[in-house]
N, C-alpha and C. Protein backbone atom coordinates (compact mmCIF):
# COMPACT_ATOMS: atom_id res chain seq x y z
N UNK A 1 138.97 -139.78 -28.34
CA UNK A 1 138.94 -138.98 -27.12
C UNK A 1 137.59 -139.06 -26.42
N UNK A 2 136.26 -138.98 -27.37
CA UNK A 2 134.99 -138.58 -26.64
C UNK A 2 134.85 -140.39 -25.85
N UNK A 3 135.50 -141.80 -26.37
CA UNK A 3 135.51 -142.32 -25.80
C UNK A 3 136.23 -142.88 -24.75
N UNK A 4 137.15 -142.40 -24.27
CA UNK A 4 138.06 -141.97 -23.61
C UNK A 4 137.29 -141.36 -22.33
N UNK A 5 136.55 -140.43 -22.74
CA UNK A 5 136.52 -139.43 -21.83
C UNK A 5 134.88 -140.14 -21.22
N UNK A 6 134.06 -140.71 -22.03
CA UNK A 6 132.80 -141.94 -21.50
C UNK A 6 133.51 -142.96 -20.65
N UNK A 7 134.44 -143.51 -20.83
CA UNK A 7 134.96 -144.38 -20.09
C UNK A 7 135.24 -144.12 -18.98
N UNK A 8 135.93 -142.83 -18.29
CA UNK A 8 136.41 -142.23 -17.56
C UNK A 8 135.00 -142.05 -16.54
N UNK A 9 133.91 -141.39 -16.94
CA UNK A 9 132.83 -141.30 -16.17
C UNK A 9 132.22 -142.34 -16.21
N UNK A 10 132.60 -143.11 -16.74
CA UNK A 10 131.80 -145.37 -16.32
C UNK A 10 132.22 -145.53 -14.95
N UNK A 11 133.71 -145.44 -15.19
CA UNK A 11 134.66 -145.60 -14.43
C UNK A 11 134.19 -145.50 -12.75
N UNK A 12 133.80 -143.79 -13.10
CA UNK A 12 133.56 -143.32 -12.00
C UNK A 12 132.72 -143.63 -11.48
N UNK A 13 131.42 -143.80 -12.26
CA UNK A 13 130.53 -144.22 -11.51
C UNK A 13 129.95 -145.65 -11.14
N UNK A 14 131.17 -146.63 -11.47
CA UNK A 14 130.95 -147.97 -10.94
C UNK A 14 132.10 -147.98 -9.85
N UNK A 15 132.62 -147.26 -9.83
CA UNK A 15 133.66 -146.86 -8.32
C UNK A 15 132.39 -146.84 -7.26
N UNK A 16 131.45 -145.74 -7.63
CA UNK A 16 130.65 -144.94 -6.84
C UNK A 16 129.76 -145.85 -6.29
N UNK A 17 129.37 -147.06 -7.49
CA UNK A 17 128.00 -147.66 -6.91
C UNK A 17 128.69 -148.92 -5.89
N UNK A 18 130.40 -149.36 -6.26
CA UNK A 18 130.97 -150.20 -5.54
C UNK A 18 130.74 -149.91 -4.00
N UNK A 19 131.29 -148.47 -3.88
CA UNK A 19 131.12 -147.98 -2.86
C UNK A 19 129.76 -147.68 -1.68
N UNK A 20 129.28 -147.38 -2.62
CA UNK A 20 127.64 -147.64 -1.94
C UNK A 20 127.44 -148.78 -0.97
N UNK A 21 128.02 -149.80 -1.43
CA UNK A 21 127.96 -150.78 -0.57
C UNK A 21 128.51 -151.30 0.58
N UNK A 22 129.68 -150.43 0.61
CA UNK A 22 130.66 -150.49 2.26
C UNK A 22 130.71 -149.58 2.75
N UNK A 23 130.56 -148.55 1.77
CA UNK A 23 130.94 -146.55 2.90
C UNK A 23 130.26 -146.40 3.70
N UNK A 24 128.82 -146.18 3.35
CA UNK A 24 127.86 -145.63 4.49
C UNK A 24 127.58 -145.38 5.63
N UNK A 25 127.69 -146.88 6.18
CA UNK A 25 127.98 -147.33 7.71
C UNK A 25 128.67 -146.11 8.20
N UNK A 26 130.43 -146.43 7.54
CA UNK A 26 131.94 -146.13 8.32
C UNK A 26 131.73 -144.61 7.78
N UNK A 27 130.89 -143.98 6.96
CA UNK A 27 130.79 -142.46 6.87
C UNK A 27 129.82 -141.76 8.32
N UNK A 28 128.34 -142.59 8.24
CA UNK A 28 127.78 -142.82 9.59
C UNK A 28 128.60 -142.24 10.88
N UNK A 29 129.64 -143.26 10.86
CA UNK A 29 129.81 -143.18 12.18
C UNK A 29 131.30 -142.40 12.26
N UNK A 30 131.77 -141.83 10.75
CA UNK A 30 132.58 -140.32 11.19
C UNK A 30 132.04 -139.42 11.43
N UNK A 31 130.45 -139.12 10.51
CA UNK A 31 129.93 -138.10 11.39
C UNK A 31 129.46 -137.83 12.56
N UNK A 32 128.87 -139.00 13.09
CA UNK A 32 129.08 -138.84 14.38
C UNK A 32 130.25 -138.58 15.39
N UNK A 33 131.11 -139.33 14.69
CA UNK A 33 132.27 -138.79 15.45
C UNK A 33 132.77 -137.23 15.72
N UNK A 34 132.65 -137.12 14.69
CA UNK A 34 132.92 -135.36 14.39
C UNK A 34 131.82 -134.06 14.94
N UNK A 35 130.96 -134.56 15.22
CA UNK A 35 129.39 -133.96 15.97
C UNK A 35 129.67 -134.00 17.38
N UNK A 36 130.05 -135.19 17.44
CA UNK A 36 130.34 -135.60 19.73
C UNK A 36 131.52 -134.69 19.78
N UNK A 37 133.04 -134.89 18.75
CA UNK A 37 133.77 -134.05 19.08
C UNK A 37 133.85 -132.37 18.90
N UNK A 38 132.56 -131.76 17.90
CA UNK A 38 132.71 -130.10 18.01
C UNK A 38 131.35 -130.29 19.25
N UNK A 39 130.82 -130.79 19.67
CA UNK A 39 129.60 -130.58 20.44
C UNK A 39 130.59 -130.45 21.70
N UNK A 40 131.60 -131.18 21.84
CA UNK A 40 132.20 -131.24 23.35
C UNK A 40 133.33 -130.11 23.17
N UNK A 41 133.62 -129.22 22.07
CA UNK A 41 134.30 -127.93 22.00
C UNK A 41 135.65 -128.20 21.56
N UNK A 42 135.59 -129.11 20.66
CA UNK A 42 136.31 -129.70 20.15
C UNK A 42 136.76 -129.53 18.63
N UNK A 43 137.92 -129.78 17.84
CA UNK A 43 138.64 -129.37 16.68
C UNK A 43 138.49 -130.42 15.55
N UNK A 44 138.75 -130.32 14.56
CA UNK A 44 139.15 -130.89 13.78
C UNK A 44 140.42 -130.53 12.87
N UNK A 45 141.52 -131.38 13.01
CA UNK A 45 142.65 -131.25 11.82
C UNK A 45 142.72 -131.66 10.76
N UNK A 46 143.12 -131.44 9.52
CA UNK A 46 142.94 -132.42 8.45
C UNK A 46 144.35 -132.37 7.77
N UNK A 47 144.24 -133.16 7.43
CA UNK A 47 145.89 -133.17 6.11
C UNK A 47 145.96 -134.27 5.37
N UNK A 48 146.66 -133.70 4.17
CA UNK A 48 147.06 -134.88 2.97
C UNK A 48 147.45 -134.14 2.15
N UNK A 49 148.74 -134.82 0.99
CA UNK A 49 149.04 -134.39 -0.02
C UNK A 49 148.88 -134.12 -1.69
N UNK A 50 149.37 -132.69 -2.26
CA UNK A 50 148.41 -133.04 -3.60
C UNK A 50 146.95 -132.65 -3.64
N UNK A 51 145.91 -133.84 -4.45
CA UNK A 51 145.25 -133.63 -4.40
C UNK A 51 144.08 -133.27 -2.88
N UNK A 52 145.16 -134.45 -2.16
CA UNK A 52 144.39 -134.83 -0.89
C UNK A 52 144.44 -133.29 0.02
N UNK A 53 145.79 -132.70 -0.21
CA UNK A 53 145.65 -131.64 0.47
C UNK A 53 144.32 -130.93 0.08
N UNK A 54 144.22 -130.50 -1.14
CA UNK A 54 143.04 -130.11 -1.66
C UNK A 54 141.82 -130.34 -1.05
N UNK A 55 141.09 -131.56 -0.67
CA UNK A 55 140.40 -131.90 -0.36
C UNK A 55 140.55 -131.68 1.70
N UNK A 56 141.69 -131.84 1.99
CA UNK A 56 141.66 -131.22 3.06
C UNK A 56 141.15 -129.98 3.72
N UNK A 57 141.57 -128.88 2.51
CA UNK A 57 141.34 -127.50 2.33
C UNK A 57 139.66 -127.15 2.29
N UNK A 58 139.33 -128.40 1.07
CA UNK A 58 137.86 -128.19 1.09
C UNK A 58 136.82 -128.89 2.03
N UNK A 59 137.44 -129.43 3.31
CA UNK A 59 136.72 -129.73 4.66
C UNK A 59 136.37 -128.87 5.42
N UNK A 60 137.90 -128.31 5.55
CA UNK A 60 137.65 -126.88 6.23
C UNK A 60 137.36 -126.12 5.93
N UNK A 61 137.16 -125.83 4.98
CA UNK A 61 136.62 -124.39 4.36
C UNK A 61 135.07 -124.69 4.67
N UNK A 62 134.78 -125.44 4.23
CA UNK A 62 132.90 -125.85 4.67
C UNK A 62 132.58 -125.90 6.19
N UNK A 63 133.45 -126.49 6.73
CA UNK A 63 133.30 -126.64 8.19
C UNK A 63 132.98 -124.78 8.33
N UNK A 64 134.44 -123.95 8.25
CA UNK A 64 134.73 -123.15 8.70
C UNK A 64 133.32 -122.07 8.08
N UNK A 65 132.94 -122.09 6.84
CA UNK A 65 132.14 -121.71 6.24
C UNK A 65 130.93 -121.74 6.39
N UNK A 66 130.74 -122.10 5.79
CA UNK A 66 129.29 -123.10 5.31
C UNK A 66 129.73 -124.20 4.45
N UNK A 67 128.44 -125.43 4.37
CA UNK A 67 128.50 -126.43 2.93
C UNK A 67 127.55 -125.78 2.10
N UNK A 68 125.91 -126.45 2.74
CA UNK A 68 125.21 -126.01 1.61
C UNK A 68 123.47 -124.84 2.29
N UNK A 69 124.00 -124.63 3.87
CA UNK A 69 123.31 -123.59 4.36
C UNK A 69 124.04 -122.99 5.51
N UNK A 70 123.46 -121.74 5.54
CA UNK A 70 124.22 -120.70 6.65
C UNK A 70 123.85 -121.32 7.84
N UNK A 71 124.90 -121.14 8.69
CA UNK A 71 125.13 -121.90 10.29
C UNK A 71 126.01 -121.33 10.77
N UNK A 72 126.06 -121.29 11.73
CA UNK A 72 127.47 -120.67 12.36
C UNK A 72 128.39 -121.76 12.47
N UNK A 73 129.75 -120.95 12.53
CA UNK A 73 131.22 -121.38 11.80
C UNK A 73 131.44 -122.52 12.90
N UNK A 74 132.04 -123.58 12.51
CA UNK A 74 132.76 -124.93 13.08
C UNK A 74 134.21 -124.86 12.56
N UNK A 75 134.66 -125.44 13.96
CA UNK A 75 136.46 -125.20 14.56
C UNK A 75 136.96 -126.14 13.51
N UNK A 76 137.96 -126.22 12.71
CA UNK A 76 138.64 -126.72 11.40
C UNK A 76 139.65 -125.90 10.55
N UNK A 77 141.05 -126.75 10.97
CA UNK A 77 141.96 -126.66 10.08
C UNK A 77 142.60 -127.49 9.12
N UNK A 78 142.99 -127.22 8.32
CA UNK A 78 144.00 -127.56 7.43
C UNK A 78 145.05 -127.46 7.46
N UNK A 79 146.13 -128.49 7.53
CA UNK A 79 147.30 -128.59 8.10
C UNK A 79 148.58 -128.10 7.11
N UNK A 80 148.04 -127.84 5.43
CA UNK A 80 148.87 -127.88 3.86
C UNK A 80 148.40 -126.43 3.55
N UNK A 81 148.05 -125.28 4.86
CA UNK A 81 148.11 -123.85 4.59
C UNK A 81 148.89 -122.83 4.40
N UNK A 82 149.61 -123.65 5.29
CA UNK A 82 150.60 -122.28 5.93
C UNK A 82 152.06 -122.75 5.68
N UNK A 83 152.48 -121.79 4.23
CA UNK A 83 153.39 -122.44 3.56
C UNK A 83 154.52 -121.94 4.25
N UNK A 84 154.68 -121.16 5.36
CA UNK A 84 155.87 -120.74 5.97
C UNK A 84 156.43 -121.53 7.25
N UNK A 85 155.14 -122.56 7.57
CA UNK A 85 155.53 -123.14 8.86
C UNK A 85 155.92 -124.31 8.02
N UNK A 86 155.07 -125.18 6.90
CA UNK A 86 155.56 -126.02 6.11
C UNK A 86 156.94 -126.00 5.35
N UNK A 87 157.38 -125.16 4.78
CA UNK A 87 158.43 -124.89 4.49
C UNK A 87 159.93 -125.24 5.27
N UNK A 88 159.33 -124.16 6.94
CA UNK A 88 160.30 -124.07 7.63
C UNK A 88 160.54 -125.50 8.17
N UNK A 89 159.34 -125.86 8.41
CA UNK A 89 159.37 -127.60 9.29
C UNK A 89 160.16 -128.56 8.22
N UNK A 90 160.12 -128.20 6.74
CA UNK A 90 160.53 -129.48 5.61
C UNK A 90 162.02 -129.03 5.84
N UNK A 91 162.51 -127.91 5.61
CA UNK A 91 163.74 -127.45 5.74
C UNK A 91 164.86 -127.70 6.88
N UNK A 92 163.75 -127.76 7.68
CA UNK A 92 164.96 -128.12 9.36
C UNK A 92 164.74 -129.56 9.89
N UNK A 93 163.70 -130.15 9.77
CA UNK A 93 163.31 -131.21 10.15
C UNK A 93 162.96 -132.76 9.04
N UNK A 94 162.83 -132.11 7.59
CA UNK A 94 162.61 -132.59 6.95
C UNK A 94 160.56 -132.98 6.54
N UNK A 95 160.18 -133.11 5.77
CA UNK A 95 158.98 -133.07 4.86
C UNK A 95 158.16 -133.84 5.45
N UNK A 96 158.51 -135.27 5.99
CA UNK A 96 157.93 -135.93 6.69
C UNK A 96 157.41 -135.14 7.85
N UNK A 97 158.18 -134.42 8.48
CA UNK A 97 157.57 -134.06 9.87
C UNK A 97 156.38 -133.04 9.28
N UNK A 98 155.88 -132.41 8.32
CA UNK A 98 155.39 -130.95 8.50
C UNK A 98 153.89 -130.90 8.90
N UNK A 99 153.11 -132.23 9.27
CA UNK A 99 152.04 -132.06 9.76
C UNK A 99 152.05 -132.65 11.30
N UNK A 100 152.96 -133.56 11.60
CA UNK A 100 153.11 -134.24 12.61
C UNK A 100 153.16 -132.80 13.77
N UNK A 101 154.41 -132.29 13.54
CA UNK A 101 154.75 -130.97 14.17
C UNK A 101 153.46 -130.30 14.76
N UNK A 102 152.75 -129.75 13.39
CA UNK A 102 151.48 -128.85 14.03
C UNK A 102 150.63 -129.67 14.86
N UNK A 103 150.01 -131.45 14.69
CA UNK A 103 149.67 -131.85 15.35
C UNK A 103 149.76 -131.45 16.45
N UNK A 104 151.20 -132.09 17.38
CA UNK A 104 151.62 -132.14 18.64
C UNK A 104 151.49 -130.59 19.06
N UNK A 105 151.61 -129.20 18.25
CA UNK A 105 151.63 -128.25 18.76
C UNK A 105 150.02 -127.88 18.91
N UNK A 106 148.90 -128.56 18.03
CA UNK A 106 147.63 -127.86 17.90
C UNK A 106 146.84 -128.72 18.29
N UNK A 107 146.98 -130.03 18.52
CA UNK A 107 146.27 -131.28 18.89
C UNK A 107 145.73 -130.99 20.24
N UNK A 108 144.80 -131.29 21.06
CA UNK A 108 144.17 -131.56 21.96
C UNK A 108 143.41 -132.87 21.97
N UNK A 109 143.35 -133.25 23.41
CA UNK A 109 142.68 -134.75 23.58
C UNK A 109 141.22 -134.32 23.15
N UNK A 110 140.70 -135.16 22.32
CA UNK A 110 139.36 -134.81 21.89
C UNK A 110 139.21 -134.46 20.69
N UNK A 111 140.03 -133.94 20.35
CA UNK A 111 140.37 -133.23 19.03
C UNK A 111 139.89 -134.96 17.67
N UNK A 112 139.81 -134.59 16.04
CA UNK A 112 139.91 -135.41 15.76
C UNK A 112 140.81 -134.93 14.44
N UNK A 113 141.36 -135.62 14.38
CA UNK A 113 142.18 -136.07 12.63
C UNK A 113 141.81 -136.28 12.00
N UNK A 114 141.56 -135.68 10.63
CA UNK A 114 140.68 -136.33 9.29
C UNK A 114 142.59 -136.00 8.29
N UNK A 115 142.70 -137.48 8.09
CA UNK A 115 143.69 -138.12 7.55
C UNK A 115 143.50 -138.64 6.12
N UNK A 116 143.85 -137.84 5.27
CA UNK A 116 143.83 -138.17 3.62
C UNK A 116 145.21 -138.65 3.18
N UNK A 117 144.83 -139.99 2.38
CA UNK A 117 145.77 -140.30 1.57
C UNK A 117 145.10 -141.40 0.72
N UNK A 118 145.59 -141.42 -0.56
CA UNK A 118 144.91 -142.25 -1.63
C UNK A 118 145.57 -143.83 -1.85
N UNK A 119 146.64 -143.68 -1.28
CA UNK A 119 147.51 -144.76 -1.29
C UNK A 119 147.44 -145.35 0.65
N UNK A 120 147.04 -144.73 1.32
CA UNK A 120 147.63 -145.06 3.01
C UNK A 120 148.81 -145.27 3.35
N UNK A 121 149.86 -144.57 2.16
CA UNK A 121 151.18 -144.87 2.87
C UNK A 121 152.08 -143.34 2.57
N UNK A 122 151.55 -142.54 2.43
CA UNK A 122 151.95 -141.11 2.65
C UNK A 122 152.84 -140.92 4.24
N UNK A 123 154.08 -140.42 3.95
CA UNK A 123 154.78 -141.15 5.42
C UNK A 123 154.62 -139.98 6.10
N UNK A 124 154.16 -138.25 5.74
CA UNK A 124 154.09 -137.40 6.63
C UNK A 124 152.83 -137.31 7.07
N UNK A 125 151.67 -138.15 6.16
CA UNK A 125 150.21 -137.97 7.28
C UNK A 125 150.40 -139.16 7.92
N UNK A 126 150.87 -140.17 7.84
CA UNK A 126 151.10 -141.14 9.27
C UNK A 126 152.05 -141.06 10.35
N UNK A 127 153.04 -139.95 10.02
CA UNK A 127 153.23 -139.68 11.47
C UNK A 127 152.36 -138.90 11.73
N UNK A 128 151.67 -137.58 11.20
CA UNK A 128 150.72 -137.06 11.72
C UNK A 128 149.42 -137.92 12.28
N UNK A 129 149.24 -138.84 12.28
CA UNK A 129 148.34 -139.93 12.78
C UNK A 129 149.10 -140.60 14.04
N UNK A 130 150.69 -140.50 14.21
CA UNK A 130 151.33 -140.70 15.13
C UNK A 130 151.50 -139.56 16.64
N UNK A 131 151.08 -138.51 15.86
CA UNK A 131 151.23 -137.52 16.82
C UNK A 131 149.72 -137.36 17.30
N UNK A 132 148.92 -137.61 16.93
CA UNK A 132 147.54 -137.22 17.22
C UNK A 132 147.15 -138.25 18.12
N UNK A 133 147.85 -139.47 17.58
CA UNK A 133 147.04 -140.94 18.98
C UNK A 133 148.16 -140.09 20.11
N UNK A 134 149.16 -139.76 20.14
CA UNK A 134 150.23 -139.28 21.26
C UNK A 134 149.44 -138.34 21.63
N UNK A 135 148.26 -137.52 21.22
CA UNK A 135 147.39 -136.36 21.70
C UNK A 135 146.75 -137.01 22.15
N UNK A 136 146.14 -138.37 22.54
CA UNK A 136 144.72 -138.78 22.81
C UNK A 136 143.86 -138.38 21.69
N UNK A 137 144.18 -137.78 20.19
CA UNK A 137 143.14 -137.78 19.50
C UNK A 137 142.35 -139.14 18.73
N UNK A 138 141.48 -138.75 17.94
CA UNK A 138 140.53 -139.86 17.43
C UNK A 138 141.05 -139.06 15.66
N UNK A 139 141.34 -140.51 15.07
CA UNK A 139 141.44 -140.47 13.93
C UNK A 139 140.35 -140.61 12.83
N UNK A 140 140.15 -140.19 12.00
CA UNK A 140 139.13 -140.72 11.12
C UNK A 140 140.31 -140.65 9.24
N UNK A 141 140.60 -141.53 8.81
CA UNK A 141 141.27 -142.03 7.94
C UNK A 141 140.56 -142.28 6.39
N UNK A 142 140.55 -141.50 5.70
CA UNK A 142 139.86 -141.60 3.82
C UNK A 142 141.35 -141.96 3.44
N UNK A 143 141.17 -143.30 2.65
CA UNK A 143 142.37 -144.14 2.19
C UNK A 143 141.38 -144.53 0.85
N UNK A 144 142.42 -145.59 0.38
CA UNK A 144 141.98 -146.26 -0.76
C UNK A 144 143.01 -147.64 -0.97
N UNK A 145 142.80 -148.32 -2.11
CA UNK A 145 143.95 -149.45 -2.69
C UNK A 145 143.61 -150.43 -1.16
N UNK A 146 144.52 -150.82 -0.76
CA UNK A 146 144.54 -151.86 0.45
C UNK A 146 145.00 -151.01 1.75
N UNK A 147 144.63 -150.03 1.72
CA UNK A 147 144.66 -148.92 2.88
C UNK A 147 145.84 -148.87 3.68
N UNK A 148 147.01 -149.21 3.32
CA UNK A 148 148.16 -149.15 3.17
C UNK A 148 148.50 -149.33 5.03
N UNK A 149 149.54 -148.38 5.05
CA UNK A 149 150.60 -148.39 6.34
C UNK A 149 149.44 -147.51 7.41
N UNK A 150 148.27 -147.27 6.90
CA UNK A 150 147.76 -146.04 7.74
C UNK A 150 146.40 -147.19 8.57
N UNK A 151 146.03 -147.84 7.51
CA UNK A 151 145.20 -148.96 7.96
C UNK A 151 145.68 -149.20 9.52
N UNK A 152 147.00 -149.58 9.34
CA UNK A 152 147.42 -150.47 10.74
C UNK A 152 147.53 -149.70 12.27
N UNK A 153 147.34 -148.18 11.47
CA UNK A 153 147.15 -147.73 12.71
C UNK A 153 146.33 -147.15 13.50
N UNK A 154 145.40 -148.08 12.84
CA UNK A 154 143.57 -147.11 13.31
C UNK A 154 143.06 -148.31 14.53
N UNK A 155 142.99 -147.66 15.88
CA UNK A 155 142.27 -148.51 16.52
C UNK A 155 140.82 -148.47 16.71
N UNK A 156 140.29 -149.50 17.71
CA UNK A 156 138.72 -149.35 17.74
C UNK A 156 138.10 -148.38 17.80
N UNK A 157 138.29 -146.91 18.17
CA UNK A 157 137.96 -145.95 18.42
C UNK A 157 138.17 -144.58 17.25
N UNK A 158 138.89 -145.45 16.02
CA UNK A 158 139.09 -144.56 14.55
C UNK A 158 138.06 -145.58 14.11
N UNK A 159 138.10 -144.54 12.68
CA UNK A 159 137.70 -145.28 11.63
C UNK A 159 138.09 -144.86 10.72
N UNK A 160 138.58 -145.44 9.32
CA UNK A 160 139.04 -146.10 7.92
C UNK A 160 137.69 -145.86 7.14
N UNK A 161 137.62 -145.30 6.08
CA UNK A 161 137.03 -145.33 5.04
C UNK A 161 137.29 -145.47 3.52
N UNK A 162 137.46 -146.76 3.14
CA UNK A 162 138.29 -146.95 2.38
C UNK A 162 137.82 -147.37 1.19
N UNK A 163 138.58 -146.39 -0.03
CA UNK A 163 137.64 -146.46 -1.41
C UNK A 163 137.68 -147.46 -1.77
N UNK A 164 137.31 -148.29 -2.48
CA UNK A 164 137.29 -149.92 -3.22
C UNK A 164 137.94 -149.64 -4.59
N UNK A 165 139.00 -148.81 -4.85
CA UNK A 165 139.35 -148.71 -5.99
C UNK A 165 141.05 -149.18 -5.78
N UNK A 166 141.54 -148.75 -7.29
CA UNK A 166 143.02 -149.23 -6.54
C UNK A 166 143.21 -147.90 -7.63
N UNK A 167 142.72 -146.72 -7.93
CA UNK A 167 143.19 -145.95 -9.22
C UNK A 167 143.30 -144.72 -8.53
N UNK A 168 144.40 -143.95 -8.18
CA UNK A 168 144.06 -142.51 -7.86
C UNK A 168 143.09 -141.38 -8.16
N UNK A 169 142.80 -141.82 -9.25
CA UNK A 169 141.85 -140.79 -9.69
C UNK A 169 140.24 -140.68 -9.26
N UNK A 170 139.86 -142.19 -8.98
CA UNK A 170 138.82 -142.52 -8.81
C UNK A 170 138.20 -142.61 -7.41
N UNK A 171 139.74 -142.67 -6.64
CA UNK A 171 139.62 -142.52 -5.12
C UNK A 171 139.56 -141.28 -4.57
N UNK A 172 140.42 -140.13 -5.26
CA UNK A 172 140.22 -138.93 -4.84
C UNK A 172 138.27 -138.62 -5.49
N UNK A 173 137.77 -139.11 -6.34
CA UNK A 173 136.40 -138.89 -6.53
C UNK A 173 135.67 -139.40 -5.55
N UNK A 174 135.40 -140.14 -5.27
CA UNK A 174 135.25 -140.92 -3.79
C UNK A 174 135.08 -140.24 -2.64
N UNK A 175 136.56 -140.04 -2.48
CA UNK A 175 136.88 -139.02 -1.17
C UNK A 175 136.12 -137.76 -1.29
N UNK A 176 136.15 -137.03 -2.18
CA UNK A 176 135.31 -135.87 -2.70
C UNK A 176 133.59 -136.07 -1.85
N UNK A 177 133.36 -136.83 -2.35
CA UNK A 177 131.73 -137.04 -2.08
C UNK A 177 131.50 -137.43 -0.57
N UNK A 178 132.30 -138.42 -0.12
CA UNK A 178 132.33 -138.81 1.44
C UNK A 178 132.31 -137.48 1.88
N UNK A 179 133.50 -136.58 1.54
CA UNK A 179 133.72 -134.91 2.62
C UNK A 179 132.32 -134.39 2.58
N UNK A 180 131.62 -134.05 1.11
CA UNK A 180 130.55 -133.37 1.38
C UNK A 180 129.94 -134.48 2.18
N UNK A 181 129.34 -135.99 2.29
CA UNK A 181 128.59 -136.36 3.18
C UNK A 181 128.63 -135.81 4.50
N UNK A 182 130.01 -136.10 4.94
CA UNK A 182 130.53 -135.89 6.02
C UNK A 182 129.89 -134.55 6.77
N UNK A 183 130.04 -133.13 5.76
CA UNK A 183 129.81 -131.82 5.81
C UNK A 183 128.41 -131.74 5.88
N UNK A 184 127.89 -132.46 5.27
CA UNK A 184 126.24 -132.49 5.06
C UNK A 184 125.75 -133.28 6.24
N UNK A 185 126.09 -134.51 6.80
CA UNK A 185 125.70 -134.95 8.09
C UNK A 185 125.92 -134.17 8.68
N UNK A 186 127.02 -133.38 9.16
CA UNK A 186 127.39 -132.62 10.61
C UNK A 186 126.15 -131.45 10.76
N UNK A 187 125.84 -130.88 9.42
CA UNK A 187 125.07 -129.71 9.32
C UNK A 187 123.80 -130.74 9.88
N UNK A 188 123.38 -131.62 9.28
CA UNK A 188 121.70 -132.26 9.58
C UNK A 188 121.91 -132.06 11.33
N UNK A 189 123.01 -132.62 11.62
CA UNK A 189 123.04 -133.10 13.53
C UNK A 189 123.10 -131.98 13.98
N UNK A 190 123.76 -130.81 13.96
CA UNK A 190 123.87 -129.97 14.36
C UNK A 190 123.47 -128.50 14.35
N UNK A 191 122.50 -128.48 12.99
CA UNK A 191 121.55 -127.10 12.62
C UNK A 191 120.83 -127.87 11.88
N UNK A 192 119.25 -128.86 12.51
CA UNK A 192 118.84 -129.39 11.38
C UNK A 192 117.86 -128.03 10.93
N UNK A 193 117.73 -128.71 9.48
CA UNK A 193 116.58 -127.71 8.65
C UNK A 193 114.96 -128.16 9.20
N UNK A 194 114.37 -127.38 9.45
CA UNK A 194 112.83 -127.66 9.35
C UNK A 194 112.47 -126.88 8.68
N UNK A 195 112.47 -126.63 7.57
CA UNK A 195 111.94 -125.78 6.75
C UNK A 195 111.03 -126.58 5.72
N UNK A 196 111.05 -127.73 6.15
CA UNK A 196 110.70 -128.63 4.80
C UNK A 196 108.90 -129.41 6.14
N UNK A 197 108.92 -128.92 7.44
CA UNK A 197 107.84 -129.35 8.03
C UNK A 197 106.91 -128.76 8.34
N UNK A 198 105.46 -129.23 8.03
CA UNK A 198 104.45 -128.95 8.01
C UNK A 198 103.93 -128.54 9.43
């Protein structure tokens, strides 16, 4: 087991250092993305399933919150909350639709999509990626494996961040650390600290 469980954190952290070498950039330039769009009074949606919902949850909650200093609150939802509109949408419309729906109802041009899936072929966050380009929104896409069906639908104006793994487990670790980047850039651009200048 105890080697088992060493392996598991090797694992992880040659995922991590793989990654080092392509994320940065395409993390770069989601946070910027996400800075131009709350600076211009603008939203963020997020969704994914599972774990990904999870990690959805924990975007917004930081956005909406704090990450790792007090700031005032940034516009962010989570689309895998509200188990009565989810429910009702899987029930009448079917499962696929239940983020697409809120999209088109909560989307605004400007707005951006933060789109989780570990595989890129989750078929209810790509229509929700379908309803959001139908908003004029800007996508920003955390995938993994060969970035599946979601890849194909990111134009010049999204961006794909895509783990170099092909293992679920290792991609949702991944994804984990990008969000706090993500959370941690927006805070530098937008409440930087000087507490640290002379």
């Amino acid at each position: 087991m105890i080697e088992k469980i060493k392996a598991n954190f090797t694992e992880s952290i040659q995922t991590k250092i793989a990654a080092i070498e392509i994320l940065p950039e395409l993390v770069e330039r989601g946070i910027y993305m996400m800075v131009q769009a709350l600076i211009a009074g603008n939203k963020i949606l997020c969704c994914g399933n599972g774990g990904s919902a999870g990690d959805a949850q924990h975007f917004s909650s930081q956005l909406l919150n704090r990450y790792d200093r007090d700031r005032p609150s940034l516009p962010a939802l989570a689309l895998s909350c509200d188990t009565a509109t989810i429910t009702s949408v899987a029930n009448d419309c079917g499962y696929e639709e239940i983020f697409s729906r809120q999209v088109r109802a909560l989307g605004q041009s400007g707005d951006i999509l933060l789109a989780i899936s570990t595989s890129g072929n989750s078929r209810n966050v790509i229509m929700a990626m379908e309803a959001a380009l139908s908003r004029d929104m800007t996508i920003i896409a955390l995938t993994g494996k060969d970035g599946g069906e979601m890849a194909g639908l990111l134009g010049p104006n999204d961006v794909e961040i895509r783990v170099p793994s092909n293992k679920t487990p290792r991609i949702q670790e991944v994804h984990k650390l990008v969000i706090h980047s993500l959370c941690g850039g927006i805070d530098d651009c937008l409440f930087p600290d000087h507490s640290d200048e002379v």
